[in-house]
Structures are given as C-alpha cells and as structure tokens.
PDB file of N, CA and C in Angstrom:
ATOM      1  N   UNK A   1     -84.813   1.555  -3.754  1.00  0.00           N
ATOM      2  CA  UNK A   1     -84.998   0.382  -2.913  1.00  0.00           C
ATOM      3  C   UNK A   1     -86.478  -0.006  -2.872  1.00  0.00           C
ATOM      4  N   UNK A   2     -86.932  -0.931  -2.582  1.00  0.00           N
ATOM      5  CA  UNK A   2     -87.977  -1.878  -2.726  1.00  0.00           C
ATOM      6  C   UNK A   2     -88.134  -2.424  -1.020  1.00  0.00           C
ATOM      7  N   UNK A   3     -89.253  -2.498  -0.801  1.00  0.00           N
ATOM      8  CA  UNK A   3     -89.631  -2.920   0.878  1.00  0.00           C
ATOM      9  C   UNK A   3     -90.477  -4.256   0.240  1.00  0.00           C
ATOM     10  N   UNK A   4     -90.151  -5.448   1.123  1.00  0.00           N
ATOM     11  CA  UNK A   4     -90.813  -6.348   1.032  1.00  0.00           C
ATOM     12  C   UNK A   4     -90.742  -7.031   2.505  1.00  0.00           C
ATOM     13  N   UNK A   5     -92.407  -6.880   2.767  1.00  0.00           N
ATOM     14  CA  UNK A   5     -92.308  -7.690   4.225  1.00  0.00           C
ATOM     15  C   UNK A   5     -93.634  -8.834   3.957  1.00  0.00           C
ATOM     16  N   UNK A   6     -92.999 -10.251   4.570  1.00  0.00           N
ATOM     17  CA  UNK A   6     -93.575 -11.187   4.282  1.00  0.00           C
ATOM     18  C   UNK A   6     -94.167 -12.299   5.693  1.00  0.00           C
ATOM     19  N   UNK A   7     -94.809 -12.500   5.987  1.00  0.00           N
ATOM     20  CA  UNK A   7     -95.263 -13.052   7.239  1.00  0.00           C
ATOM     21  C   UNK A   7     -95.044 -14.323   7.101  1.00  0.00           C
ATOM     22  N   UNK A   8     -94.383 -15.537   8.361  1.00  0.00           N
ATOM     23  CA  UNK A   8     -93.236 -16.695   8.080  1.00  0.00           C
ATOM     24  C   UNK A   8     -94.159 -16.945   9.597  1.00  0.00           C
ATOM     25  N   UNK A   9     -95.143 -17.719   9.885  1.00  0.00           N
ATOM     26  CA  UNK A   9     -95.585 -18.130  10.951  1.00  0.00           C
ATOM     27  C   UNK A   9     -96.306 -16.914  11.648  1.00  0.00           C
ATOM     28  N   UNK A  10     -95.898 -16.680  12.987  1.00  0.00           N
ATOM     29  CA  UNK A  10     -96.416 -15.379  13.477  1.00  0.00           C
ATOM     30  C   UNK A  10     -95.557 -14.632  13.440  1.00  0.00           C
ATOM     31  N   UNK A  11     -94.140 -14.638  13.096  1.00  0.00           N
ATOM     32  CA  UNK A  11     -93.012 -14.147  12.329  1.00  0.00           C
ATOM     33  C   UNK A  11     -93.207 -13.177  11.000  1.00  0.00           C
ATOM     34  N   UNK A  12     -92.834 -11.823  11.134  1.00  0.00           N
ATOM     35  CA  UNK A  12     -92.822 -10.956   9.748  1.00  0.00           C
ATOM     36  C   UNK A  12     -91.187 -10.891   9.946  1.00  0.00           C
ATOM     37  N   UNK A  13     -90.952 -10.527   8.822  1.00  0.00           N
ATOM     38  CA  UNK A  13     -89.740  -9.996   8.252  1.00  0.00           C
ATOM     39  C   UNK A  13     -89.823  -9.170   6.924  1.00  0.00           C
ATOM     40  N   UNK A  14     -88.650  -7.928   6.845  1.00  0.00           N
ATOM     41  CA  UNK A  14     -89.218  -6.738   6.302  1.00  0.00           C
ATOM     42  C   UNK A  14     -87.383  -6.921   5.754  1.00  0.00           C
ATOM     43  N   UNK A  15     -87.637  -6.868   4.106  1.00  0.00           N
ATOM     44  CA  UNK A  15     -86.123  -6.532   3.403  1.00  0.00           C
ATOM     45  C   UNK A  15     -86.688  -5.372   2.612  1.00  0.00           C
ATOM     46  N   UNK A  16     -85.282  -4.742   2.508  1.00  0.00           N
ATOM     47  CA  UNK A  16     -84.951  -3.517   1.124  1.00  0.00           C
ATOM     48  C   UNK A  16     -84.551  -4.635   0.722  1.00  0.00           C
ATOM     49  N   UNK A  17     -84.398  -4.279  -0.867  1.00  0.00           N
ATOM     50  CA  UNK A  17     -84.074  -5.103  -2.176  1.00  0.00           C
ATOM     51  C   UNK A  17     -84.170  -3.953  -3.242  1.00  0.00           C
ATOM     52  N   UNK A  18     -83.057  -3.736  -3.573  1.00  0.00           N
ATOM     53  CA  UNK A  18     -82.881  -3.170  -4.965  1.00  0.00           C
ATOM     54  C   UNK A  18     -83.259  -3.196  -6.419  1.00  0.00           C
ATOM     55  N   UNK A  19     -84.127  -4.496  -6.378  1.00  0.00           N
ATOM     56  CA  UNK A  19     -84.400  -4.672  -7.636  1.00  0.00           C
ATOM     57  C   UNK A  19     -85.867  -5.700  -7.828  1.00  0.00           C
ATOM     58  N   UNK A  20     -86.099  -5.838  -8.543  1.00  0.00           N
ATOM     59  CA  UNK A  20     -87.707  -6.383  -8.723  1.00  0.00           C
ATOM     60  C   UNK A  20     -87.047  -7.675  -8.717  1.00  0.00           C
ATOM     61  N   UNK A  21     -86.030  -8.626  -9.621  1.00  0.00           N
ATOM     62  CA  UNK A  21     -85.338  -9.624  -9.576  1.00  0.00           C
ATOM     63  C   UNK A  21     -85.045 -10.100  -7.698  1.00  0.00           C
ATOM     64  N   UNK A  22     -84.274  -9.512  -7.129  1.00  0.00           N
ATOM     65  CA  UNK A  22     -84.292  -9.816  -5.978  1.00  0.00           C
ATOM     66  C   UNK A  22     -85.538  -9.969  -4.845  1.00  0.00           C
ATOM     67  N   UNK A  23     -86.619  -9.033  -5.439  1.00  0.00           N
ATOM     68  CA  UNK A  23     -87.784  -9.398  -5.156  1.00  0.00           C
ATOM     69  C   UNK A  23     -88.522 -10.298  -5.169  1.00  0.00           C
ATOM     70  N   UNK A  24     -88.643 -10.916  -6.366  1.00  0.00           N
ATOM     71  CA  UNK A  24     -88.931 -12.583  -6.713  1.00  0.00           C
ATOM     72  C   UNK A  24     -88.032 -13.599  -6.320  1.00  0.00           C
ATOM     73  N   UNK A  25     -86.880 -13.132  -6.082  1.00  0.00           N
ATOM     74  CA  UNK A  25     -85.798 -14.635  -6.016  1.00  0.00           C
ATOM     75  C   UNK A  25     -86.417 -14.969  -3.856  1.00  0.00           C
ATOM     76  N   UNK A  26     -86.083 -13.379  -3.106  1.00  0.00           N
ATOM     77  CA  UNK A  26     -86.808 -13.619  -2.045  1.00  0.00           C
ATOM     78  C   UNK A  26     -88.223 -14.028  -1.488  1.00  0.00           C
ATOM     79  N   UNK A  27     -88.858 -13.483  -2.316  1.00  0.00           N
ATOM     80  CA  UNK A  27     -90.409 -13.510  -1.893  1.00  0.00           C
ATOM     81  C   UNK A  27     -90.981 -15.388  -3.039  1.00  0.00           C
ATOM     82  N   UNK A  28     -89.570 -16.086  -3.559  1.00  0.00           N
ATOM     83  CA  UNK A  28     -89.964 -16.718  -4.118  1.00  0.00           C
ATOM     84  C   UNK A  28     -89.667 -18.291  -3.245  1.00  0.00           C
ATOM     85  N   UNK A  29     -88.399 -18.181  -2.157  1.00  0.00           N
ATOM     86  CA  UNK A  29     -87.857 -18.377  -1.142  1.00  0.00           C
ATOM     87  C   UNK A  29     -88.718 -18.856  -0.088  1.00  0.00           C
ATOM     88  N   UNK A  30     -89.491 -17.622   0.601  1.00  0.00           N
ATOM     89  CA  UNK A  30     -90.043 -17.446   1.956  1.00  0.00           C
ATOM     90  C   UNK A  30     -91.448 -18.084   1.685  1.00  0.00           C
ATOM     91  N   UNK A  31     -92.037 -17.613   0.177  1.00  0.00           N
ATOM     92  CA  UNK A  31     -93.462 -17.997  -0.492  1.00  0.00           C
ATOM     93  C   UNK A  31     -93.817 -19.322  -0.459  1.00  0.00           C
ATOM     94  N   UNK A  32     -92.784 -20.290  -0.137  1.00  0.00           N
ATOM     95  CA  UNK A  32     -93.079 -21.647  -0.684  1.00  0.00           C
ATOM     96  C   UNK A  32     -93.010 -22.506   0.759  1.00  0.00           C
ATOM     97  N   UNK A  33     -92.871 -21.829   1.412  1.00  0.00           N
ATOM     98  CA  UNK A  33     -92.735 -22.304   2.961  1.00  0.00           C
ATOM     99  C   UNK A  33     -94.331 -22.292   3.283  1.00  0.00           C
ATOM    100  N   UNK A  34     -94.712 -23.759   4.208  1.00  0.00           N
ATOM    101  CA  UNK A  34     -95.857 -24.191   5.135  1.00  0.00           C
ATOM    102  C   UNK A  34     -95.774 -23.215   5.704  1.00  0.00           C
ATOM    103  N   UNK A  35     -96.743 -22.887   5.909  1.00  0.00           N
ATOM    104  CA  UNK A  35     -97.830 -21.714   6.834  1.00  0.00           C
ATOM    105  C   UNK A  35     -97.845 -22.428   8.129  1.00  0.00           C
ATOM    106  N   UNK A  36     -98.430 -23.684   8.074  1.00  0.00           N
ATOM    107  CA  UNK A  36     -98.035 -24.198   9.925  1.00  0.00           C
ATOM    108  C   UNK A  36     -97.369 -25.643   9.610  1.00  0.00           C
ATOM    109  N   UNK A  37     -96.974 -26.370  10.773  1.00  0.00           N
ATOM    110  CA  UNK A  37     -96.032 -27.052  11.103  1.00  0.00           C
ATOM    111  C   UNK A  37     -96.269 -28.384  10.187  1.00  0.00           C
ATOM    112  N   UNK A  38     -95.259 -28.978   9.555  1.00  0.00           N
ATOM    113  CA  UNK A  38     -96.336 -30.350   8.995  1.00  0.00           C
ATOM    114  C   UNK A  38     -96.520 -31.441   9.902  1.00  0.00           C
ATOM    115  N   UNK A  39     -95.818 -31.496  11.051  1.00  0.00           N
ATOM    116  CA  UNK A  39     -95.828 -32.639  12.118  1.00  0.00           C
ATOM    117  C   UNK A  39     -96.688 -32.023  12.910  1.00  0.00           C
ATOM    118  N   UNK A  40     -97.065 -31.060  13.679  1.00  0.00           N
ATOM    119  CA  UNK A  40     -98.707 -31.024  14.337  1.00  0.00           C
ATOM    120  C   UNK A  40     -99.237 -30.015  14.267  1.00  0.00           C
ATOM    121  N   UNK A  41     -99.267 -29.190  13.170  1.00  0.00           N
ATOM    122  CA  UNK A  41    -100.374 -28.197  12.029  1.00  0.00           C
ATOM    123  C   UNK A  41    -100.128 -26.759  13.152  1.00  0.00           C
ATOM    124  N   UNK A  42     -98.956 -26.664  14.430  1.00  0.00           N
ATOM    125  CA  UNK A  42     -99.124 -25.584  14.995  1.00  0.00           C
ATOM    126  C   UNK A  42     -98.605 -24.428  13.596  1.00  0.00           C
ATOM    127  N   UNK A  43     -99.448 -23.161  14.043  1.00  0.00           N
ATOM    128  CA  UNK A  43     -99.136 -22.314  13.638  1.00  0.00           C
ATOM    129  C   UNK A  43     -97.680 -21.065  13.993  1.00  0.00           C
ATOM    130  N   UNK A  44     -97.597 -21.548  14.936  1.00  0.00           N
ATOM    131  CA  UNK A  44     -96.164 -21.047  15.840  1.00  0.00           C
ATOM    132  C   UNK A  44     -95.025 -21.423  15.297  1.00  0.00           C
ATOM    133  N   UNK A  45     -94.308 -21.347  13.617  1.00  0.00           N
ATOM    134  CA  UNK A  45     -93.558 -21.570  13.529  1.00  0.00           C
ATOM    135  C   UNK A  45     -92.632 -20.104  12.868  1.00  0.00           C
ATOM    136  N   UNK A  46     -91.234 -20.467  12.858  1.00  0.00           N
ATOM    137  CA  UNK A  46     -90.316 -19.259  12.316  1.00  0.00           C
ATOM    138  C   UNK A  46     -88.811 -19.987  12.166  1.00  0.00           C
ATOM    139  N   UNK A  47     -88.501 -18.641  11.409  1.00  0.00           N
ATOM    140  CA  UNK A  47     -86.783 -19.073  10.754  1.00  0.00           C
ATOM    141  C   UNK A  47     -86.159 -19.519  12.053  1.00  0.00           C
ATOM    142  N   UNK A  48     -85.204 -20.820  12.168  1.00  0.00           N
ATOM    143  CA  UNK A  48     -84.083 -21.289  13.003  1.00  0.00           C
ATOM    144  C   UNK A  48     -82.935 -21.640  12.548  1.00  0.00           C
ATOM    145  N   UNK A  49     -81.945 -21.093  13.124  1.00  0.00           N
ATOM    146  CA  UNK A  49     -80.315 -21.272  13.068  1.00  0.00           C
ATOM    147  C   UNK A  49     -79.843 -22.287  14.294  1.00  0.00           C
ATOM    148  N   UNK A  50     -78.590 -22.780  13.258  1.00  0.00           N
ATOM    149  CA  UNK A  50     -77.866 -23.557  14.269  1.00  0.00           C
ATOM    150  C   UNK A  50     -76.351 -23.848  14.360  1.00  0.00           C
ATOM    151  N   UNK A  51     -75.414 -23.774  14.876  1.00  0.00           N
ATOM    152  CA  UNK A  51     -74.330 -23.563  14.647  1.00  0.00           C
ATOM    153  C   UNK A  51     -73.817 -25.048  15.194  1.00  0.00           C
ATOM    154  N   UNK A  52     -73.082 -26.014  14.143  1.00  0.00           N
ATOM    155  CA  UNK A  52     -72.639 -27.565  14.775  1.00  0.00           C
ATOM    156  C   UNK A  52     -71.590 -27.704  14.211  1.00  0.00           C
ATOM    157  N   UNK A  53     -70.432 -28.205  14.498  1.00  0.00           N
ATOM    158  CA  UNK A  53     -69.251 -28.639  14.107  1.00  0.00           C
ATOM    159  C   UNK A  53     -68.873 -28.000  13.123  1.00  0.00           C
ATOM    160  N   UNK A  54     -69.131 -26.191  13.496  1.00  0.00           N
ATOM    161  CA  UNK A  54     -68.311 -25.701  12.325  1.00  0.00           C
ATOM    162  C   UNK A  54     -69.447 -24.975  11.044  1.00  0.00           C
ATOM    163  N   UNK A  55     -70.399 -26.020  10.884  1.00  0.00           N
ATOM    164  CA  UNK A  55     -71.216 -25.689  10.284  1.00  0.00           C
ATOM    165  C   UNK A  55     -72.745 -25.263  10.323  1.00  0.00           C
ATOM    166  N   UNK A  56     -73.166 -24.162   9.632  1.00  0.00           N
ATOM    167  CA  UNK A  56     -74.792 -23.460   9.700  1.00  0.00           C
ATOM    168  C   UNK A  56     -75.758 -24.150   9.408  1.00  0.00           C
ATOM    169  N   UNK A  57     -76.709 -24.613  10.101  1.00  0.00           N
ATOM    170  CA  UNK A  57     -77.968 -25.089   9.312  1.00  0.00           C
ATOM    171  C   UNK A  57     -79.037 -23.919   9.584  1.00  0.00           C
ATOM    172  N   UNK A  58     -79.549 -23.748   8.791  1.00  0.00           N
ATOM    173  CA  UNK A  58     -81.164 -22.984   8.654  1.00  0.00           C
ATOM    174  C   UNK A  58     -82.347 -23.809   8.584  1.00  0.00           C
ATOM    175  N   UNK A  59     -83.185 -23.495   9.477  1.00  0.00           N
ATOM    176  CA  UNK A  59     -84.353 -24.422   9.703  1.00  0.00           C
ATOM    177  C   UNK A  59     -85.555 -23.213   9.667  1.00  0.00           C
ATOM    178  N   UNK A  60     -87.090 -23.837   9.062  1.00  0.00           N
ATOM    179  CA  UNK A  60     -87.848 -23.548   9.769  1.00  0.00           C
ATOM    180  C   UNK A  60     -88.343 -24.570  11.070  1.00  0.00           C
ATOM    181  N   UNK A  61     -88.317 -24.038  12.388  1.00  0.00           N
ATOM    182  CA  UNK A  61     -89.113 -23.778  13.351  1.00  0.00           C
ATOM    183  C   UNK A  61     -90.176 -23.875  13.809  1.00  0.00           C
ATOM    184  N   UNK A  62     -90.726 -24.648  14.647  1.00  0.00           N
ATOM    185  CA  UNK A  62     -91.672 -24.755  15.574  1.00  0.00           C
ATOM    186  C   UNK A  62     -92.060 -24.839  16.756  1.00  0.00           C
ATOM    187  N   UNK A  63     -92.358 -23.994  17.287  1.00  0.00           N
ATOM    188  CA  UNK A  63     -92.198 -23.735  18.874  1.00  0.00           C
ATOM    189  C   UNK A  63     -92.950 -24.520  19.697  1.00  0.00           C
ATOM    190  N   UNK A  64     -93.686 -25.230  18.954  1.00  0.00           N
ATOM    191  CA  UNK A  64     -94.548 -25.822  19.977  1.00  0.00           C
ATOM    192  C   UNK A  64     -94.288 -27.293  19.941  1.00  0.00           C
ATOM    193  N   UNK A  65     -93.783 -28.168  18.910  1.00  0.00           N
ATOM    194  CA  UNK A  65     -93.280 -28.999  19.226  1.00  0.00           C
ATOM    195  C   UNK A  65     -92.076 -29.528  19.162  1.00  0.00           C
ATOM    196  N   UNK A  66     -91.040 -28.591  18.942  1.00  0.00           N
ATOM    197  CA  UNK A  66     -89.577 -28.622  18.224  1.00  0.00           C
ATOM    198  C   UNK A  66     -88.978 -29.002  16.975  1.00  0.00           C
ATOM    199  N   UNK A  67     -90.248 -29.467  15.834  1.00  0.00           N
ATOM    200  CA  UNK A  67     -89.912 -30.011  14.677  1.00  0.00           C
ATOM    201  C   UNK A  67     -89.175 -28.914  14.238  1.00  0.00           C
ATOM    202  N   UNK A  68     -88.537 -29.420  13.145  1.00  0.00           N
ATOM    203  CA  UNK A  68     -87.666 -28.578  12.251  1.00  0.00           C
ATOM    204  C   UNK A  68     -87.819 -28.828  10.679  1.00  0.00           C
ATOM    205  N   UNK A  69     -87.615 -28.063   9.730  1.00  0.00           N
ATOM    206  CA  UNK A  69     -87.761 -28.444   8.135  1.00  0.00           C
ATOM    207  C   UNK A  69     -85.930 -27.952   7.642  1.00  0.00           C
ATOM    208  N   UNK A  70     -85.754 -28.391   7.484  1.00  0.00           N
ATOM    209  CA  UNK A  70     -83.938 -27.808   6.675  1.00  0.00           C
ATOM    210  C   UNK A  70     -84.138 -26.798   5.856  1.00  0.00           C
ATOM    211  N   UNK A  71     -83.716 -25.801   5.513  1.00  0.00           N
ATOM    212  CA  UNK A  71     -83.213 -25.384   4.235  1.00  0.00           C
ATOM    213  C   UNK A  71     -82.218 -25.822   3.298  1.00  0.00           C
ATOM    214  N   UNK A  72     -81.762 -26.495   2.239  1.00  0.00           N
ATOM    215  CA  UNK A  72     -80.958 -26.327   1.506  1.00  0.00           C
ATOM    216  C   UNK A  72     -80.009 -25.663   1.360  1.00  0.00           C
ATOM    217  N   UNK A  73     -78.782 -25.719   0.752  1.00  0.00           N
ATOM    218  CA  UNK A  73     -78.015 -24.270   1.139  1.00  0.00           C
ATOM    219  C   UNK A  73     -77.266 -24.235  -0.787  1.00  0.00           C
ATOM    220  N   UNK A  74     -77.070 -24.283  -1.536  1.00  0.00           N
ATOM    221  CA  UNK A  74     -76.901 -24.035  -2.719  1.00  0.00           C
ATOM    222  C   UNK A  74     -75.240 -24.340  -2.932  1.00  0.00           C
ATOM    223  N   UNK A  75     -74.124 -25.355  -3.220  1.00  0.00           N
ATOM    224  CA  UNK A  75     -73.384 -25.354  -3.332  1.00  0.00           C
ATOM    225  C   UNK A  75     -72.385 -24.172  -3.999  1.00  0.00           C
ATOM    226  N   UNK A  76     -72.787 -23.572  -5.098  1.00  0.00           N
ATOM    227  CA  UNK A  76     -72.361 -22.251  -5.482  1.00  0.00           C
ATOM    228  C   UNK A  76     -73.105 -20.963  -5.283  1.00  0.00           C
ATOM    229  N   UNK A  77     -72.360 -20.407  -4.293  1.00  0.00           N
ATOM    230  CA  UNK A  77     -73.035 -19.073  -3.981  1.00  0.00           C
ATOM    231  C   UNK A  77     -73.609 -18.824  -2.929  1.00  0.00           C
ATOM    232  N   UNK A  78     -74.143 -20.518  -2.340  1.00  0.00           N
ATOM    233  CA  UNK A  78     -74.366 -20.671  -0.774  1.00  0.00           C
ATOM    234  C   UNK A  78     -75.652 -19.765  -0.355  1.00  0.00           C
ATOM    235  N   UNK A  79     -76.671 -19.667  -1.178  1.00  0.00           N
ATOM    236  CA  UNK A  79     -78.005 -18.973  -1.633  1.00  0.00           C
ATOM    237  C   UNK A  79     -78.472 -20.348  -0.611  1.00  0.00           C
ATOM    238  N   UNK A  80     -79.496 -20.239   0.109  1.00  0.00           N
ATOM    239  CA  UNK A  80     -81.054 -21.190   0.456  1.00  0.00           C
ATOM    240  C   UNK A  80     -82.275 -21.224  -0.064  1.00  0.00           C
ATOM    241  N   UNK A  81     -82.048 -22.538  -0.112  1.00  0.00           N
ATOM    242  CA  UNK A  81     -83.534 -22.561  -0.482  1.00  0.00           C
ATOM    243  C   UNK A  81     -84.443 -23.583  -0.074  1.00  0.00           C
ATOM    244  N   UNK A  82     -85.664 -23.463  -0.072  1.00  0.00           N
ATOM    245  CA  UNK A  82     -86.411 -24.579   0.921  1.00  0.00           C
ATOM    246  C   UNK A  82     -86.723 -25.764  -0.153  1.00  0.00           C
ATOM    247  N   UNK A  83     -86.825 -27.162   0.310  1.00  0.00           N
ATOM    248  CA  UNK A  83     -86.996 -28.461  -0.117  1.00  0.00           C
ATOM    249  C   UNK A  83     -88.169 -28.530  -0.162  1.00  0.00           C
ATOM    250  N   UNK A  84     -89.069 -28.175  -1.595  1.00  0.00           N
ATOM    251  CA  UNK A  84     -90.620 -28.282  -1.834  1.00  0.00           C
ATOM    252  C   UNK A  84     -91.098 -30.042  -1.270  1.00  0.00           C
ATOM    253  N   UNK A  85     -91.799 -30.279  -0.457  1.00  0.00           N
ATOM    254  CA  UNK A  85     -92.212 -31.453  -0.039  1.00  0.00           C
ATOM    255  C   UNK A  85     -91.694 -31.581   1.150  1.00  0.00           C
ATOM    256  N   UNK A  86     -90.733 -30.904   1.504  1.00  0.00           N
ATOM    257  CA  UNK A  86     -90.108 -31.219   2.983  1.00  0.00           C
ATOM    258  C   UNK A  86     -90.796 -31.480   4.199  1.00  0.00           C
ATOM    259  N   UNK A  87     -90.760 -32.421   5.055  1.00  0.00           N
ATOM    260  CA  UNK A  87     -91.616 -32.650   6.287  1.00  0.00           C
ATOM    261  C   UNK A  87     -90.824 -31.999   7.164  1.00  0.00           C
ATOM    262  N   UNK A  88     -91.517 -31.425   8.401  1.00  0.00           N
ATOM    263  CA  UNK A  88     -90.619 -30.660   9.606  1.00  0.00           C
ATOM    264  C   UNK A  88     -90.451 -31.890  10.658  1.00  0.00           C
ATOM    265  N   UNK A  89     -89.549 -32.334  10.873  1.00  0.00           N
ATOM    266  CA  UNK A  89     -89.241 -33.492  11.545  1.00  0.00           C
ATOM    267  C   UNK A  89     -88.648 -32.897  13.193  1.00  0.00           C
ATOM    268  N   UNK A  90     -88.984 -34.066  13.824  1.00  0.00           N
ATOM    269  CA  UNK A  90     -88.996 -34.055  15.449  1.00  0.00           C
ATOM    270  C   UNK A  90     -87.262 -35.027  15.543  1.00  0.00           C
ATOM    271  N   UNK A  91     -86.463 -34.135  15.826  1.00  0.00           N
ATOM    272  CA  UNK A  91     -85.411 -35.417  16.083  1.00  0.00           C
ATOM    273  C   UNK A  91     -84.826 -35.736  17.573  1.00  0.00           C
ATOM    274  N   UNK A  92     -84.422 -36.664  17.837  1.00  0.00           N
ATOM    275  CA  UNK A  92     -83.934 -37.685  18.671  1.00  0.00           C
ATOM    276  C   UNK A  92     -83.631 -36.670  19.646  1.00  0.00           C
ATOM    277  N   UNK A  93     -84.185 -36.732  20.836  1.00  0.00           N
ATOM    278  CA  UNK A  93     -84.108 -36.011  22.117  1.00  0.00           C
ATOM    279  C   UNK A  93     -84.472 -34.899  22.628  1.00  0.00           C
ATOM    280  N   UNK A  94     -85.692 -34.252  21.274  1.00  0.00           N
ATOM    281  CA  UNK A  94     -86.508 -33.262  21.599  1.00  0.00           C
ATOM    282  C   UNK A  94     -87.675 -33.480  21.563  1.00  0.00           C
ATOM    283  N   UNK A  95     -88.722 -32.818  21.991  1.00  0.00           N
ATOM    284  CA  UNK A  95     -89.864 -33.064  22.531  1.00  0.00           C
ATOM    285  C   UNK A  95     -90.714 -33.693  20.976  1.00  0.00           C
ATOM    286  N   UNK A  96     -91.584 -35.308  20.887  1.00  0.00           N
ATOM    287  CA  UNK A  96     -92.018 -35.749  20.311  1.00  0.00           C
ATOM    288  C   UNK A  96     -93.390 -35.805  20.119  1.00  0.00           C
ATOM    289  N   UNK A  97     -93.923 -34.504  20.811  1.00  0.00           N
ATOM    290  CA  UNK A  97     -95.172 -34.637  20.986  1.00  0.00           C
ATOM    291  C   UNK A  97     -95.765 -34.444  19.584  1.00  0.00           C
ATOM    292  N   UNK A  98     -97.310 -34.643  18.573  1.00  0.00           N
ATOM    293  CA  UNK A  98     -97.755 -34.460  17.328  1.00  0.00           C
ATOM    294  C   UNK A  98     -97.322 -35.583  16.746  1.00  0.00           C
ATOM    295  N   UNK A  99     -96.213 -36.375  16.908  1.00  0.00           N
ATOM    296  CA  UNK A  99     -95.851 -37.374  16.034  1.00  0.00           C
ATOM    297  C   UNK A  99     -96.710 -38.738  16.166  1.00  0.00           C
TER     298      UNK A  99
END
C-alpha cells in the first residue's frame, strides 16, 4: 500500500492506494483544484456533498462565502473529476458576499 496525503484548502486527506497508477489518477484529481476560492480568494475551502432529488453532487467548498465549484462525475464508472477552468459560484439564496 502507498499513503498519499494531500492538503485541499485547510483540509488534508490521507488515502492507501495500491498502486503508483492509482496514485496519479488521485493525486491527479485533488492536484488540479484552486488552492483558494475563485469568487473571493478565501482560503477556507474543502470537499462538499449534497444529496437532491435522488441525486449526489460533489463540490468544492467555501466556508466563507458559500460558493461552490462542481465536480464532474464520469458517465462510465462514475469516477470525478474537476472542470479545469471552473469558477466556484455563489447560488440563489446563499450568502453573496465577494461577488
């Protein structure tokens, strides 16, 4: 097994991974993610879940002004992955402050 812990805001997270391949596919994942928020540069951000009509979204997170960035979710195999260019957006009825 293989330890890989990767820092995601003020957020770490620590995987075993079996293989050097799974090493890169994760650390290739988490690697490409903004360091702070793109709607108001806080550094306070981390992984968010959400459970709506059935269905999961994965977000990164920002605590300080509620923006969110999507993850992708991979039609076969249902793997994530983050949207290179993605803005973390403030939506309709949460706090709009940075915008």
């Amino acid at each position: 097994m293989i330890k890989l812990r990767m820092n995601i805001g003020k957020m770490q997270i620590e995987a075993e991974l079996s293989d050097m391949k799974a090493v890169h596919k994760l650390a290739g994942i988490y690697g490409s993610l903004p360091t702070e928020c793109t709607n108001c540069k806080s550094k306070n951000i981390g992984l968010g879940h959400r459970h709506v009509g059935g269905f999961d979204y994965y977000s990164l997170h920002c605590s300080d002004c509620s923006a969110d960035g999507n993850f992708g979710q991979a039609k076969v195999g249902g793997e994530l992955f983050w949207k290179h260019g993605s803005k973390m957006t403030v939506y309709q009825g949460e706090n709009n402050e940075g915008n």
